[in-house]
C-alpha atoms as a PDB file:
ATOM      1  CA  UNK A   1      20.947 -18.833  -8.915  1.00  0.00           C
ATOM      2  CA  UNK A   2      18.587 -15.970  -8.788  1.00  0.00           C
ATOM      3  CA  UNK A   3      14.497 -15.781  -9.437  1.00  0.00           C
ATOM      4  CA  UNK A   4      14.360 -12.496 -11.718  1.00  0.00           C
ATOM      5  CA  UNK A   5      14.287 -13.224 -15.434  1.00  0.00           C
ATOM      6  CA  UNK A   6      16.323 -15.596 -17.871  1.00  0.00           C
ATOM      7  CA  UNK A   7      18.136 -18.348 -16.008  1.00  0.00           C
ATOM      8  CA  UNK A   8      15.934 -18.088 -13.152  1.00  0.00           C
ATOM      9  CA  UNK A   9      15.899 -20.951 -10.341  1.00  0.00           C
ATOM     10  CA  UNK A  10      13.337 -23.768  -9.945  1.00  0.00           C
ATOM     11  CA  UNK A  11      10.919 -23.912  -7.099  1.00  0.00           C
ATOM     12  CA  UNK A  12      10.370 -27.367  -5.724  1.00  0.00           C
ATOM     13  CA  UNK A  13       8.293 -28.397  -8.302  1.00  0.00           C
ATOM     14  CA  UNK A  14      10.607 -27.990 -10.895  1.00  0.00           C
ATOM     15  CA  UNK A  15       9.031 -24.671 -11.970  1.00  0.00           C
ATOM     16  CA  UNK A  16      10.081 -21.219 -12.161  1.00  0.00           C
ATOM     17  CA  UNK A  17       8.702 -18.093 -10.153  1.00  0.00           C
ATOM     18  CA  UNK A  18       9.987 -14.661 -10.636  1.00  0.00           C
ATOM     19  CA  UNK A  19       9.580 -11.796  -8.227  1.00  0.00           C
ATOM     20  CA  UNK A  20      10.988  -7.818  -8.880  1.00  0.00           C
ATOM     21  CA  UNK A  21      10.807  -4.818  -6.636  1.00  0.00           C
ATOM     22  CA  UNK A  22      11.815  -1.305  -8.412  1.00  0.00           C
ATOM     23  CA  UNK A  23      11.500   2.126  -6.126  1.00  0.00           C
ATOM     24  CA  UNK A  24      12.338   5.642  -6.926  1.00  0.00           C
ATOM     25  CA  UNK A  25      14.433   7.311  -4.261  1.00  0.00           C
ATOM     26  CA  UNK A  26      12.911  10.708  -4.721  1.00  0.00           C
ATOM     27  CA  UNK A  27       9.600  10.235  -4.644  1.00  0.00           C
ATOM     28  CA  UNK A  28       9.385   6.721  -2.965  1.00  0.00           C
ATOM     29  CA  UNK A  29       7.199   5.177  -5.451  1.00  0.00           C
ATOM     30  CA  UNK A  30       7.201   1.361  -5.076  1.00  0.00           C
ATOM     31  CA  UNK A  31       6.130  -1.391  -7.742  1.00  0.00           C
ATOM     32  CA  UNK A  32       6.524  -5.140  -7.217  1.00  0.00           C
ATOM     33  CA  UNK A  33       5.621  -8.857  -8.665  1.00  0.00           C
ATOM     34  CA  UNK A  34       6.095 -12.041  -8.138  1.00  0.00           C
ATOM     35  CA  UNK A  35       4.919 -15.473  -9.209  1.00  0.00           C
ATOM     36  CA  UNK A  36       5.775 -14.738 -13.125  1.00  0.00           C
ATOM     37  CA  UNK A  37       6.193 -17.628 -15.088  1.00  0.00           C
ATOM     38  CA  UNK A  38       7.389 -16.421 -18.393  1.00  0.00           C
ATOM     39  CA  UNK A  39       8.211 -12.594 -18.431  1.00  0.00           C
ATOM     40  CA  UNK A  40      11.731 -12.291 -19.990  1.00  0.00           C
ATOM     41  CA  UNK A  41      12.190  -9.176 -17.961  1.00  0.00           C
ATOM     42  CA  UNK A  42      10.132  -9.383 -14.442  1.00  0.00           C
ATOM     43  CA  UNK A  43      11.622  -5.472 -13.440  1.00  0.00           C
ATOM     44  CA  UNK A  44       9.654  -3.869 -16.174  1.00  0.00           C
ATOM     45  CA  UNK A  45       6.565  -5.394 -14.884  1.00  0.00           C
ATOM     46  CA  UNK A  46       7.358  -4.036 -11.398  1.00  0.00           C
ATOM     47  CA  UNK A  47       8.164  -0.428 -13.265  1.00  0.00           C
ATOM     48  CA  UNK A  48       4.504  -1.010 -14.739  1.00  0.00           C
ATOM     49  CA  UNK A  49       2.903  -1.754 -11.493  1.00  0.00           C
ATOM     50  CA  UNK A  50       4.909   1.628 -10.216  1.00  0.00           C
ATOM     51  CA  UNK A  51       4.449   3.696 -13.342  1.00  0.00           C
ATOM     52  CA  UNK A  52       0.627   2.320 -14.430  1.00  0.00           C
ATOM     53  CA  UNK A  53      -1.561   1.712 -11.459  1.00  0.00           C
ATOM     54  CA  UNK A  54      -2.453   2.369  -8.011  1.00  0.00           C
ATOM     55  CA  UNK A  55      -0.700  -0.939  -6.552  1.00  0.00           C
ATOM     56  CA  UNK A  56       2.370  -1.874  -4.965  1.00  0.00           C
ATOM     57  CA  UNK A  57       2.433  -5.551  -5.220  1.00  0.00           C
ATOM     58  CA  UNK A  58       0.723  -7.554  -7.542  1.00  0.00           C
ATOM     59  CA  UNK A  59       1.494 -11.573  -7.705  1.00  0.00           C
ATOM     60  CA  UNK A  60       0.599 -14.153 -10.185  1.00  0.00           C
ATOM     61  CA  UNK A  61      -2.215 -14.319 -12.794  1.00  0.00           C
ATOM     62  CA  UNK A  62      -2.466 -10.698 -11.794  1.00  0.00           C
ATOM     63  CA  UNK A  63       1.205  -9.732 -12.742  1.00  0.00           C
ATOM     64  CA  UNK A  64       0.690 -12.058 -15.889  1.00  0.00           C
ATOM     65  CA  UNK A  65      -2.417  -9.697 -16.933  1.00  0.00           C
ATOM     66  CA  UNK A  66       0.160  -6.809 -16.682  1.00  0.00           C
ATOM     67  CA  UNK A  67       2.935  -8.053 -18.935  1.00  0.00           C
ATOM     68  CA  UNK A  68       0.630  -8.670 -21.633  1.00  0.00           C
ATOM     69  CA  UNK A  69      -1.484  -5.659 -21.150  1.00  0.00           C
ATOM     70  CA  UNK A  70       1.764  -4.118 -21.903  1.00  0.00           C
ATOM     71  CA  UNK A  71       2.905  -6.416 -24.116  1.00  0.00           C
ATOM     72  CA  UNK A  72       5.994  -7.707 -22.567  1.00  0.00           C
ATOM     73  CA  UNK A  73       8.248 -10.031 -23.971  1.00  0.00           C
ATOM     74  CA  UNK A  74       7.879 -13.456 -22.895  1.00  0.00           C
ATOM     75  CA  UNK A  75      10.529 -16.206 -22.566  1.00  0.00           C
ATOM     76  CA  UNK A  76      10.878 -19.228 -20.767  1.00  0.00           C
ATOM     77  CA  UNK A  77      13.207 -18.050 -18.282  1.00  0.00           C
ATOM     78  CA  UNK A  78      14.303 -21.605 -17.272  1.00  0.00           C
ATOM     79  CA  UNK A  79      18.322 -22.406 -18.256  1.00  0.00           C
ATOM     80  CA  UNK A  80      19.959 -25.960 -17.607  1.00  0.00           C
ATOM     81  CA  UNK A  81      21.781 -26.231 -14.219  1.00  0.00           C
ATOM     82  CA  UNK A  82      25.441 -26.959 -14.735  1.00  0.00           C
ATOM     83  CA  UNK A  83      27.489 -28.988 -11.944  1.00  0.00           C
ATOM     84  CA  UNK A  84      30.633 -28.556 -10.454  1.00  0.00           C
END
């Protein structure tokens, strides 16, 4: 189980949260989110928040704004758990 993009784990409440860090060795530019709901691909709104704006981090309706700003692709991430 992992919490960036399609088959993403639940939280407690049966939900899913994504979070996605990118940096750039050479210059040490940083972008992050977290808290997305519905962002097929969470890393290209953390290469937004690097590329696009003066943040670092930036976590739930916030990141949301982004992806559509951008007009990300949305998907619901969640995927049936299989036993065994």
């Amino acid at each position: 189980m992992f919490n960036a993009g399609y088959g993403s784990a639940l939280n407690l409440e049966k939900r899913v949260e994504m979070e996605a860090a990118i940096m750039d060795g050479e210059t040490l530019a940083a972008g992050a989110v977290g808290l997305l709901s519905d962002v097929k691909n969470p890393i290209r709104v953390a290469r937004m928040v690097m590329e696009k704006t003066d943040h670092v981090f930036i976590v739930g309706k916030g990141a949301e704004d982004l992806a559509r700003m951008f007009s990300l692709e949305r998907r619901d991430p969640a995927t049936s758990a299989k036993s065994g």
